[in-house]
PDB file of N, CA and C in Angstrom:
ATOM      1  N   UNK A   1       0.844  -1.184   0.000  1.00  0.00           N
ATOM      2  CA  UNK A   1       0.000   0.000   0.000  1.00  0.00           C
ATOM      3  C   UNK A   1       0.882   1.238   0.000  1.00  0.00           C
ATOM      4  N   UNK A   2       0.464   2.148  -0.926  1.00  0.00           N
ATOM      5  CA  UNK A   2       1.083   3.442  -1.000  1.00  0.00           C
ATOM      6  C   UNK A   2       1.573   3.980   0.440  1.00  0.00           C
ATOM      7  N   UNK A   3       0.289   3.760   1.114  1.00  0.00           N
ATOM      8  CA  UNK A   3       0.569   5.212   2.182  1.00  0.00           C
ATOM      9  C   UNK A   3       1.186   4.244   3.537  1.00  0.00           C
ATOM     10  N   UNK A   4       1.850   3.300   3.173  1.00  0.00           N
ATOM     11  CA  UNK A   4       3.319   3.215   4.355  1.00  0.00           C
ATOM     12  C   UNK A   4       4.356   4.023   4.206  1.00  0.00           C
ATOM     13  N   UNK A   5       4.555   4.112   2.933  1.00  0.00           N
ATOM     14  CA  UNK A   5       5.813   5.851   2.953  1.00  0.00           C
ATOM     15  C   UNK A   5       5.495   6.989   3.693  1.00  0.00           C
ATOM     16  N   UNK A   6       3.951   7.056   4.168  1.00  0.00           N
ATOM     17  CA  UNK A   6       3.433   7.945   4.762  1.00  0.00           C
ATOM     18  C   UNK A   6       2.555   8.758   4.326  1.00  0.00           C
ATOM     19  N   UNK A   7       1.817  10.069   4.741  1.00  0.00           N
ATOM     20  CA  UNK A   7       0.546  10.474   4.497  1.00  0.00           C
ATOM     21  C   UNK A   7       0.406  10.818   3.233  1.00  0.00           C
ATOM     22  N   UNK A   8      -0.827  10.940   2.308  1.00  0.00           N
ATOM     23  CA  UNK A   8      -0.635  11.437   1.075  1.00  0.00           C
ATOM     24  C   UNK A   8      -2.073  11.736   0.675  1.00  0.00           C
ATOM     25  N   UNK A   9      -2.082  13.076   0.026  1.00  0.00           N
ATOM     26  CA  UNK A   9      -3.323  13.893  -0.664  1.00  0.00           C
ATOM     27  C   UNK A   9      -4.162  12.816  -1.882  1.00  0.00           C
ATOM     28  N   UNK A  10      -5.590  13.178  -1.692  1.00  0.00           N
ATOM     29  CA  UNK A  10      -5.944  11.864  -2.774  1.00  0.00           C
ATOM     30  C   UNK A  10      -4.919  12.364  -3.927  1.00  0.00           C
ATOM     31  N   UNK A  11      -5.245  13.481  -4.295  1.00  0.00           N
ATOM     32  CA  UNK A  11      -4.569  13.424  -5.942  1.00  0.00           C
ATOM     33  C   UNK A  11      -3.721  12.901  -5.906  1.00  0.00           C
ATOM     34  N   UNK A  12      -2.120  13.124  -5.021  1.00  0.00           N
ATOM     35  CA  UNK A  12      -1.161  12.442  -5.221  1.00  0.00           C
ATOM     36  C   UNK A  12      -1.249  10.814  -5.111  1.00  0.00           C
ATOM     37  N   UNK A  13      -2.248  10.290  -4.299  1.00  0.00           N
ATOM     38  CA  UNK A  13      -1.953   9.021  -4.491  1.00  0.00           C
ATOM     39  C   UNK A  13      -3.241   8.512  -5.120  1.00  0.00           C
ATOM     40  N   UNK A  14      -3.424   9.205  -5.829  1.00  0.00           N
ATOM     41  CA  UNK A  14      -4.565   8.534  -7.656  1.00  0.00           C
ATOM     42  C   UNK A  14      -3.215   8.621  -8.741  1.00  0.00           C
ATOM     43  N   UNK A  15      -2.586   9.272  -8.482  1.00  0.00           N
ATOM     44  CA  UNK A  15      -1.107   9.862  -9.392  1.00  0.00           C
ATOM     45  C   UNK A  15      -0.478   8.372  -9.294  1.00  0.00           C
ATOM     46  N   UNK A  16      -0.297   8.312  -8.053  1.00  0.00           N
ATOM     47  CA  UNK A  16       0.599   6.655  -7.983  1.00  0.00           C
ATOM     48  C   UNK A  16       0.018   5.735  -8.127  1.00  0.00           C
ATOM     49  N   UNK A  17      -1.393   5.702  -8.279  1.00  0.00           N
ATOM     50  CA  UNK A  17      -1.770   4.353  -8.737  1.00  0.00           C
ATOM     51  C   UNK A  17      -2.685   4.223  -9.936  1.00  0.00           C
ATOM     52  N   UNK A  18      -2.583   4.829 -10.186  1.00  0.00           N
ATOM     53  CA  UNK A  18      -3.541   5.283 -11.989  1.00  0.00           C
ATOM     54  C   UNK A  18      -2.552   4.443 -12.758  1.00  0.00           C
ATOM     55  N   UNK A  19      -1.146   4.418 -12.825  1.00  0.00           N
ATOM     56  CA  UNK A  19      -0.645   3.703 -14.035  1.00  0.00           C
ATOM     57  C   UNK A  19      -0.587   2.321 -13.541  1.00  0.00           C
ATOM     58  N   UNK A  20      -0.825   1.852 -12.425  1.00  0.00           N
ATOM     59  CA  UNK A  20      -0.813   0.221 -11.969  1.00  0.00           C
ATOM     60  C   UNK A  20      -1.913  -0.495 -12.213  1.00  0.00           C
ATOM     61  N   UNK A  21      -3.384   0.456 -11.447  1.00  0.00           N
ATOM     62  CA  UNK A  21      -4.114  -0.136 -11.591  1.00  0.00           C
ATOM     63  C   UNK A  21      -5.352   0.704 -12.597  1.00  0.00           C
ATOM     64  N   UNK A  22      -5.071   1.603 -13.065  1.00  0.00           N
ATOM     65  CA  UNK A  22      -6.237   2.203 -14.109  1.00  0.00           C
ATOM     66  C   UNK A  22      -7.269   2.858 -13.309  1.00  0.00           C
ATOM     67  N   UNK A  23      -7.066   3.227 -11.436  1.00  0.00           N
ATOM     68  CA  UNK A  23      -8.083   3.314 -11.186  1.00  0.00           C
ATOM     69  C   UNK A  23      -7.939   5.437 -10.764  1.00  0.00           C
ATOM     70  N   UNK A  24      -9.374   5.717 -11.180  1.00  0.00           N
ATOM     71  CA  UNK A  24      -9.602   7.439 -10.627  1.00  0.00           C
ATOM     72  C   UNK A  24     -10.207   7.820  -9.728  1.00  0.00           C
ATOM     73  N   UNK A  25      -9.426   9.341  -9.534  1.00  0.00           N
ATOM     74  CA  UNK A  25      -9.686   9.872  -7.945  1.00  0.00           C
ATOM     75  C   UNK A  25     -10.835   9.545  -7.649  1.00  0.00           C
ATOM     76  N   UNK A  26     -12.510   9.734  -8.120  1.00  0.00           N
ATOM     77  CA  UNK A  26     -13.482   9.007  -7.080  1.00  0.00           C
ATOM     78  C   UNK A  26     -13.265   7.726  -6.739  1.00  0.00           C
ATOM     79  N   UNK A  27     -12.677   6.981  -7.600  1.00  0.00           N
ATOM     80  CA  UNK A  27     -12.895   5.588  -7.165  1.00  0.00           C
ATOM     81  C   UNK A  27     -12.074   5.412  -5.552  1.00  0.00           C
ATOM     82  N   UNK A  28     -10.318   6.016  -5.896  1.00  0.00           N
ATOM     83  CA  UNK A  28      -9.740   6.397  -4.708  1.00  0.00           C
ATOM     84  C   UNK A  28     -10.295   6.791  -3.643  1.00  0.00           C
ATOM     85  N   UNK A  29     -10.611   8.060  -3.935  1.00  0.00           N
ATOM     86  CA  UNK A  29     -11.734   8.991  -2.944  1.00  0.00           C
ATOM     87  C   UNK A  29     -12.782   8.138  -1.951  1.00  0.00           C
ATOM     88  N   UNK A  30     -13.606   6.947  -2.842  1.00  0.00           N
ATOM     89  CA  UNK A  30     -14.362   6.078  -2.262  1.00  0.00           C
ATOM     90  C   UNK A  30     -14.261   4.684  -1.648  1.00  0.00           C
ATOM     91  N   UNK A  31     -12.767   4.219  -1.631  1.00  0.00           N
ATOM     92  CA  UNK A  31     -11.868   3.357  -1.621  1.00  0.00           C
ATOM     93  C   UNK A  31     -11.386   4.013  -0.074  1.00  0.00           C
ATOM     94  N   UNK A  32     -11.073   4.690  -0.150  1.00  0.00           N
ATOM     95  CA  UNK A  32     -10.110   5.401   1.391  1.00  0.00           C
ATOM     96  C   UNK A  32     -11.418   5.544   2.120  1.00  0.00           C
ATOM     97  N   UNK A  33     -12.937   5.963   1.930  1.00  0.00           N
ATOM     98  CA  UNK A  33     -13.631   6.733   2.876  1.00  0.00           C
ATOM     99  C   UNK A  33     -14.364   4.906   3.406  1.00  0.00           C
ATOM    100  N   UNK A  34     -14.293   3.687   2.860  1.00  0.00           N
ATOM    101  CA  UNK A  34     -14.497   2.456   3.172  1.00  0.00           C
ATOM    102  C   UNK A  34     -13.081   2.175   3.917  1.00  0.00           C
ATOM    103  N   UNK A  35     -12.268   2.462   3.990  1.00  0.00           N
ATOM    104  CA  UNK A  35     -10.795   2.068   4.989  1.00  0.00           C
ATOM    105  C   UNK A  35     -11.122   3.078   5.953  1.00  0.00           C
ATOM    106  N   UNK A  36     -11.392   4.338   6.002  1.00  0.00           N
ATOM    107  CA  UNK A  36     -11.810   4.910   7.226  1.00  0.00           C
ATOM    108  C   UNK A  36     -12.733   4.329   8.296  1.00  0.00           C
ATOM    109  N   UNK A  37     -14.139   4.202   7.692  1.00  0.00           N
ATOM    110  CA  UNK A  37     -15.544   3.430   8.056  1.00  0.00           C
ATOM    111  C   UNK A  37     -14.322   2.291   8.751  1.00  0.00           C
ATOM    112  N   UNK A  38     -13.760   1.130   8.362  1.00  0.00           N
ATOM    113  CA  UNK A  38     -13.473   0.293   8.468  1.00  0.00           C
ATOM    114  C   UNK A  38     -11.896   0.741   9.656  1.00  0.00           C
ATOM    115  N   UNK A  39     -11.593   1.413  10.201  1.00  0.00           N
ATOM    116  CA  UNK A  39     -10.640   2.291  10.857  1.00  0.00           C
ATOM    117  C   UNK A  39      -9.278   1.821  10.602  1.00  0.00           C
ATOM    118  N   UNK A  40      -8.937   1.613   9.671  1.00  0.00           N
ATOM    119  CA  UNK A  40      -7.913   1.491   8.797  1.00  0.00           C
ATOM    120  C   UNK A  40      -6.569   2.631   8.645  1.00  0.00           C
ATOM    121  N   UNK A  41      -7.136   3.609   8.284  1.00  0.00           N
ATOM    122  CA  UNK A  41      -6.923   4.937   7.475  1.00  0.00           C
ATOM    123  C   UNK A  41      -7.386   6.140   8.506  1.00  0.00           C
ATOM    124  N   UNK A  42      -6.418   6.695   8.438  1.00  0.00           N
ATOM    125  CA  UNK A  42      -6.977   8.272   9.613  1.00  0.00           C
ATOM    126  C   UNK A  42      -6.553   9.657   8.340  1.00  0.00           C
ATOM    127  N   UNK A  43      -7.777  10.361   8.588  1.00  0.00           N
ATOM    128  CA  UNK A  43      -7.106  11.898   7.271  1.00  0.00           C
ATOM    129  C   UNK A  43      -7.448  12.746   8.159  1.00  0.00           C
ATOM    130  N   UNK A  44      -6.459  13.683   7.542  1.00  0.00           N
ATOM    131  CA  UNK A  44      -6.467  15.815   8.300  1.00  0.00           C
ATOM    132  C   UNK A  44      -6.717  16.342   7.586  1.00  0.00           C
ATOM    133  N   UNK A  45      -7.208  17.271   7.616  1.00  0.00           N
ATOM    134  CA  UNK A  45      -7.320  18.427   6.634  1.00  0.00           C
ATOM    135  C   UNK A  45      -6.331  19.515   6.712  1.00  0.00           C
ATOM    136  N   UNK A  46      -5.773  19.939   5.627  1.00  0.00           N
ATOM    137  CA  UNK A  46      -4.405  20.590   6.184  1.00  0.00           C
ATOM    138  C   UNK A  46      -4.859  21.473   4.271  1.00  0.00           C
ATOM    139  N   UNK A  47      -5.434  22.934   4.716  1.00  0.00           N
ATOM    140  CA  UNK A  47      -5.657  23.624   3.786  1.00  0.00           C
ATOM    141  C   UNK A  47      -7.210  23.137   3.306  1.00  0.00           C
ATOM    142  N   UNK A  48      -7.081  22.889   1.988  1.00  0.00           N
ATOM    143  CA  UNK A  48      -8.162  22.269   1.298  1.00  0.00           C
ATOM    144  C   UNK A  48      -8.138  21.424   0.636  1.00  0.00           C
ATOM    145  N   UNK A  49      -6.926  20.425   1.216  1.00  0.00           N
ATOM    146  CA  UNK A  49      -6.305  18.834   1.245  1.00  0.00           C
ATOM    147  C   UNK A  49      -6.655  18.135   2.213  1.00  0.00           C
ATOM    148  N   UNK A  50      -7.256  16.830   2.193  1.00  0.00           N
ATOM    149  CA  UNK A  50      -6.871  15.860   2.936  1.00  0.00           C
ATOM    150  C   UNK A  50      -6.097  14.589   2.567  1.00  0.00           C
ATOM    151  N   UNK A  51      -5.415  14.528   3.777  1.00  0.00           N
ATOM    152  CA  UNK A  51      -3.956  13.705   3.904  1.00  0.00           C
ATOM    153  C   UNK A  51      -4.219  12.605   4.419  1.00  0.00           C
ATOM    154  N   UNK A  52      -3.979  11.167   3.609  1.00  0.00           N
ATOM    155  CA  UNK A  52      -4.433  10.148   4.408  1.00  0.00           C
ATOM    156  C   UNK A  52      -3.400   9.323   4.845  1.00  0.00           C
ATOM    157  N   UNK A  53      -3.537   8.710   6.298  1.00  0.00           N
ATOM    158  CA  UNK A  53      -2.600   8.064   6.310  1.00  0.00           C
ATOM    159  C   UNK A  53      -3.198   6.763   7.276  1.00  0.00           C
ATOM    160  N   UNK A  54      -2.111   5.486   7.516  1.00  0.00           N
ATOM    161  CA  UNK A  54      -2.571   4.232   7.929  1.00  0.00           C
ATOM    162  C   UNK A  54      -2.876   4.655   9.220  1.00  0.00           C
ATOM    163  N   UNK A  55      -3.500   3.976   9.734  1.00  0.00           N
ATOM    164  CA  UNK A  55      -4.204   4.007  11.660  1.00  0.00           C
ATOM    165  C   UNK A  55      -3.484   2.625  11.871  1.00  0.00           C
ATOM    166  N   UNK A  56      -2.781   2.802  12.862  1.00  0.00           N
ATOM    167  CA  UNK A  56      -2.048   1.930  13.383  1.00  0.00           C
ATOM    168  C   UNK A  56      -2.764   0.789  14.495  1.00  0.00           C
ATOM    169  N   UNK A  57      -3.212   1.582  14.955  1.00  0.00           N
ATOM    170  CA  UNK A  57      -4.618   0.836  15.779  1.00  0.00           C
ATOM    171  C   UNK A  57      -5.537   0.153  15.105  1.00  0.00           C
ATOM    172  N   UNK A  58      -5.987   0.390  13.889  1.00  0.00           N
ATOM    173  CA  UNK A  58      -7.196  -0.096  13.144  1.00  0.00           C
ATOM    174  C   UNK A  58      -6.058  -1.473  12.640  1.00  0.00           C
ATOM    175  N   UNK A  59      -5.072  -0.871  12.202  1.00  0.00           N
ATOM    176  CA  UNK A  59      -4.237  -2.313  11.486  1.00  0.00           C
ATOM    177  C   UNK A  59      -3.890  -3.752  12.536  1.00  0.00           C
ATOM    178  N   UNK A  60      -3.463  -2.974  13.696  1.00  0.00           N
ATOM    179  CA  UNK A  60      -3.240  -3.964  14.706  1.00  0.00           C
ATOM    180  C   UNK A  60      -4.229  -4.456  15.041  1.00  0.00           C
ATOM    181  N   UNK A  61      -5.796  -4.197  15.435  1.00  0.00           N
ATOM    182  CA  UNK A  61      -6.674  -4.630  15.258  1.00  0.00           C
ATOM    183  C   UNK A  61      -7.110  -5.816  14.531  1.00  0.00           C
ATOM    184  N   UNK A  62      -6.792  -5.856  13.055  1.00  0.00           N
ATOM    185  CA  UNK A  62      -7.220  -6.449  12.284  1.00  0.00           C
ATOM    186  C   UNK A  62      -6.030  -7.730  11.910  1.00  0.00           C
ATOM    187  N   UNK A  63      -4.831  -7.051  12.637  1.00  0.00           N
ATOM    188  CA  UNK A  63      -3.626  -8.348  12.559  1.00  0.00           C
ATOM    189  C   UNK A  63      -4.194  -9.771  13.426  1.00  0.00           C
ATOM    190  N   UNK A  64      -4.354  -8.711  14.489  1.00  0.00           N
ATOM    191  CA  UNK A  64      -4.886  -9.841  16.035  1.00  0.00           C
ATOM    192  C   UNK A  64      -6.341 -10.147  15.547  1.00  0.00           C
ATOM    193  N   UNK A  65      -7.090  -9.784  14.585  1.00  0.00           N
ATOM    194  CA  UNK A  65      -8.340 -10.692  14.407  1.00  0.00           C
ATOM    195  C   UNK A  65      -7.942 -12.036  13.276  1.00  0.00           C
ATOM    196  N   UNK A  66      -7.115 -11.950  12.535  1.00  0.00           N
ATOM    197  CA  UNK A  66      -6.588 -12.746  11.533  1.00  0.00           C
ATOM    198  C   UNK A  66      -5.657 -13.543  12.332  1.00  0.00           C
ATOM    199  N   UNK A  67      -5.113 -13.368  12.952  1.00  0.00           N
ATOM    200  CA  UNK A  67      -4.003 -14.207  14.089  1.00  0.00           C
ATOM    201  C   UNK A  67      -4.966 -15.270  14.628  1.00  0.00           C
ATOM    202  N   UNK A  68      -5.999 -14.607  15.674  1.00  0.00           N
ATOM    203  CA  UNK A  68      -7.219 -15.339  15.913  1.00  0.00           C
ATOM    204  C   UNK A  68      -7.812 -16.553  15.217  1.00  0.00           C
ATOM    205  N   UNK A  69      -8.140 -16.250  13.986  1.00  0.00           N
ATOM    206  CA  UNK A  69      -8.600 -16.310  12.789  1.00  0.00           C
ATOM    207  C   UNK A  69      -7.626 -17.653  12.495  1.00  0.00           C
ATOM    208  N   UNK A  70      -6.734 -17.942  12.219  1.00  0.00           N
ATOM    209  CA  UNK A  70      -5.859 -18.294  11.650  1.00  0.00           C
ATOM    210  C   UNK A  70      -5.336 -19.364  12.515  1.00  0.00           C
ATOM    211  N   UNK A  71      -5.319 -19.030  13.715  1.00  0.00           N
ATOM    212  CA  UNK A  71      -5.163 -20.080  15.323  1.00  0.00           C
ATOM    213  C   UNK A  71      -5.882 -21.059  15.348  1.00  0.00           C
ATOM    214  N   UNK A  72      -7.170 -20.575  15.433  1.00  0.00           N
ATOM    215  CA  UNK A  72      -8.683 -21.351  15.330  1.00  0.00           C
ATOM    216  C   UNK A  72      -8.796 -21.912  13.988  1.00  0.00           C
ATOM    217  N   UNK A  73      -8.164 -21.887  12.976  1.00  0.00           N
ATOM    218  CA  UNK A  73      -8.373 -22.704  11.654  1.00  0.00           C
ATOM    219  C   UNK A  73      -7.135 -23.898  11.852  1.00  0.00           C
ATOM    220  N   UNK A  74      -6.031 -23.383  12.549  1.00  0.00           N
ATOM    221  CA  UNK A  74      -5.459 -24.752  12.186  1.00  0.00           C
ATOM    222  C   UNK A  74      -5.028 -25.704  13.309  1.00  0.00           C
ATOM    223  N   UNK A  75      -5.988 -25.074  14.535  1.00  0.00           N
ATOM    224  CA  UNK A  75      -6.463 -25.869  15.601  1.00  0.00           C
ATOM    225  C   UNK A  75      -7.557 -26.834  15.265  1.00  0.00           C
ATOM    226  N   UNK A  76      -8.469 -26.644  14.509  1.00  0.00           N
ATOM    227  CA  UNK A  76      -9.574 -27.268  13.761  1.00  0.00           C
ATOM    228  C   UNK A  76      -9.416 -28.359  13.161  1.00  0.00           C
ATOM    229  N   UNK A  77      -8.121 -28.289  12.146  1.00  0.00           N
ATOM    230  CA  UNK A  77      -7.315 -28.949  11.514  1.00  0.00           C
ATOM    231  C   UNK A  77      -6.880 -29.747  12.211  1.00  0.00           C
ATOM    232  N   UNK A  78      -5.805 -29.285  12.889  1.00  0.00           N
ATOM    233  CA  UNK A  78      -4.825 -30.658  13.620  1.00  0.00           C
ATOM    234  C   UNK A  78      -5.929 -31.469  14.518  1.00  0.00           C
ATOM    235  N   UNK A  79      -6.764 -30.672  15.366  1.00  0.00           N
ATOM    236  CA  UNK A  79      -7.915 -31.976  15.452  1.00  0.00           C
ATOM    237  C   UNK A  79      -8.645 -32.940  14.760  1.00  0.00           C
ATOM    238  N   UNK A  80      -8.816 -32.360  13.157  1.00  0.00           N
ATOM    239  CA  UNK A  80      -9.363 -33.298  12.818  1.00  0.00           C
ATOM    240  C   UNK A  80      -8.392 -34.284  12.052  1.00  0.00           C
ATOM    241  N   UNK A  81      -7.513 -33.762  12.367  1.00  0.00           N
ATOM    242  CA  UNK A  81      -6.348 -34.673  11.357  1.00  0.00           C
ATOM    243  C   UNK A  81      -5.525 -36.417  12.075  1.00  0.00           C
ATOM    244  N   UNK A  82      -5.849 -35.668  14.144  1.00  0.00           N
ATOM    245  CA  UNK A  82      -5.336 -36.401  14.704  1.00  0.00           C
ATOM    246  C   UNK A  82      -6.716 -37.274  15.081  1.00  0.00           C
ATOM    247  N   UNK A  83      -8.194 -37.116  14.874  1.00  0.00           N
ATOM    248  CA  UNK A  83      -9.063 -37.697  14.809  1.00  0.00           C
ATOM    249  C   UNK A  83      -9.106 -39.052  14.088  1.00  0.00           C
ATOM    250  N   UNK A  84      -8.333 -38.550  12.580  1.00  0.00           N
ATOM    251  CA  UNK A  84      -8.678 -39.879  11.621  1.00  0.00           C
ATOM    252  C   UNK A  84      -7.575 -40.792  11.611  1.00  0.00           C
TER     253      UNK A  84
END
């Protein structure tokens, strides 16, 4: 993801990803405001820019639900594996 280098204005980062993935600023625009909802992504307003950048909390969050996630799947497993 772009914005581990750190914070960045939509335009600039529709700029960096328009030639990868073909995609434009609304789509961006509506792409970041679903990572917000989802607390992912934190933005400022700084002028008549906003600057988005990762939420560190929302990510760790979602590490330790997949960790979880991921515990409980191959606990599941080795039970049923040592079952048969």
């Amino acid at each position: 993801m772009k914005l581990r280098r750190g914070p960045m204005a939509v335009g600039r980062l529709t700029a960096a990803l328009a030639p990868e993935l073909g995609i434009s600023r609304p789509a961006v625009s509506q792409h970041l405001r679903v990572l917000k909802e989802a607390g992912l992504v934190r933005d400022e307003a700084v002028g008549t820019r906003r600057y988005y950048r990762i939420d560190r909390d929302g990510l760790e969050a979602m590490r330790e639900y997949l960790n979880n996630f991921w515990d409980e799947a191959l606990e599941a497993f080795q039970a049923k594996v040592e079952e048969e």
